[in-house]
C-alpha atoms as a PDB file:
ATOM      1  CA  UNK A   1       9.445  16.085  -1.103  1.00  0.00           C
ATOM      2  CA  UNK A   2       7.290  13.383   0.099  1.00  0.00           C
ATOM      3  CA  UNK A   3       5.396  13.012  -3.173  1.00  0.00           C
ATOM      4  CA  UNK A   4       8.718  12.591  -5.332  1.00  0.00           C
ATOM      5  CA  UNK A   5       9.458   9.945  -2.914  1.00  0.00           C
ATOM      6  CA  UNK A   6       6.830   7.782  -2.905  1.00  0.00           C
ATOM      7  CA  UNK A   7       6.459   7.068  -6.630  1.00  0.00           C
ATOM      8  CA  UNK A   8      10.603   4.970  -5.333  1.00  0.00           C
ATOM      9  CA  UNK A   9       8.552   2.950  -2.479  1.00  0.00           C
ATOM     10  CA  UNK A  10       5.533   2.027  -4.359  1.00  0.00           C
ATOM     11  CA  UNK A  11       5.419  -1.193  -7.011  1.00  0.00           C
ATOM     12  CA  UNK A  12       6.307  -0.920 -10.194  1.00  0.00           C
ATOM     13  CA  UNK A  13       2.907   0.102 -12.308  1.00  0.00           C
ATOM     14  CA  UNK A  14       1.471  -2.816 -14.231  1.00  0.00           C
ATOM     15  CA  UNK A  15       0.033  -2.711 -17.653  1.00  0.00           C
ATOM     16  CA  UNK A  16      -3.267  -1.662 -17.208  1.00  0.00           C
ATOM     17  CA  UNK A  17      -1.808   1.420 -14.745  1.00  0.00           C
ATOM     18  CA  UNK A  18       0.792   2.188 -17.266  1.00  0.00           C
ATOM     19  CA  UNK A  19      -2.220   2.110 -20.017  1.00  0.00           C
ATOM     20  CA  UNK A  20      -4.009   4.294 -17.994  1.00  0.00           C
ATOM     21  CA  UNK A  21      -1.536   7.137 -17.250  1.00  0.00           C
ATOM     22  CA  UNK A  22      -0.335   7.784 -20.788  1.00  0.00           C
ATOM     23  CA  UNK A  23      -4.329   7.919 -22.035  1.00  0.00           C
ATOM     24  CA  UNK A  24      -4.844  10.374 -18.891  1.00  0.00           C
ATOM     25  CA  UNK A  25      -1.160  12.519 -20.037  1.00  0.00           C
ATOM     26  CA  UNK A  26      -1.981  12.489 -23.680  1.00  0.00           C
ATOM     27  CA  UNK A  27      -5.721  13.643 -23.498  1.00  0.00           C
ATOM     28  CA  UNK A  28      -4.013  16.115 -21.053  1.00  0.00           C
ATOM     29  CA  UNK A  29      -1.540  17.557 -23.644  1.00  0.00           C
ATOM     30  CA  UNK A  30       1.898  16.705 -21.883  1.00  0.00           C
ATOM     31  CA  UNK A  31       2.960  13.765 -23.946  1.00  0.00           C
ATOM     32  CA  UNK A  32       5.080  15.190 -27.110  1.00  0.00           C
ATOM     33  CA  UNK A  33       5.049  12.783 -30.641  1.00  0.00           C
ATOM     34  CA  UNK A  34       8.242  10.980 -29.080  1.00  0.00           C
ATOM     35  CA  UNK A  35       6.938   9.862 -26.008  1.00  0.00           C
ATOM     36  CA  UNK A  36       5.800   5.830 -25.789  1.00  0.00           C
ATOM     37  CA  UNK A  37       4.041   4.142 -22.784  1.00  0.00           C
ATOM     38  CA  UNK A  38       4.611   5.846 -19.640  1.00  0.00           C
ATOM     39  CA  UNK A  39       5.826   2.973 -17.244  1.00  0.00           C
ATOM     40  CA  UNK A  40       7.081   5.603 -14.389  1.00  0.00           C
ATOM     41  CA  UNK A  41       4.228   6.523 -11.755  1.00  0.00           C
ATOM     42  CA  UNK A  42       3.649  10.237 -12.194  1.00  0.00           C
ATOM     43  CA  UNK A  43       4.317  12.887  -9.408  1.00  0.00           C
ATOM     44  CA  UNK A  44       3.855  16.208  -8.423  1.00  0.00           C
ATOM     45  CA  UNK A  45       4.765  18.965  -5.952  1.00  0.00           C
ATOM     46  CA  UNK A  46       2.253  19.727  -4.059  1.00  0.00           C
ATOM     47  CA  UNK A  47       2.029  23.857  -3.815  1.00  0.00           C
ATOM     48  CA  UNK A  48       3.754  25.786  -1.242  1.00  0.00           C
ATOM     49  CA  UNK A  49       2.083  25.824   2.446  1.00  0.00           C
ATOM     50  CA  UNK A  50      -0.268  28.826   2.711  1.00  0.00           C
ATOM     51  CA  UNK A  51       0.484  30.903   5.900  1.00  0.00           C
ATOM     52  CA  UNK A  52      -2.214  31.157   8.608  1.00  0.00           C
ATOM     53  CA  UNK A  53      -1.923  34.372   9.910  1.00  0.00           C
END
């Protein structure tokens, strides 16, 4: 929950970050023919807490 969050308290990316995330998603495969410059910070769920037994 905490990552999803963060990308709202941190700046707005600049160019150069915004450059740098759509090169990183498109050599990645997870931009489709539609999408343009990718001005959003990306974030992800971290996976689910492993249980110490």
């Amino acid at each position: 929950m905490l990552a999803k969050r963060l990308s709202t308290i941190l700046p707005p990316s600049n160019l150069q970050e915004a450059l740098e995330t759509t090169k990183i998603h498109s050599v990645a495969g997870k931009l489709s023919a539609a999408d343009t410059l990718m001005t959003e910070r990306p974030s992800c769920s971290p996976p689910e807490p492993v249980l110490m037994k």
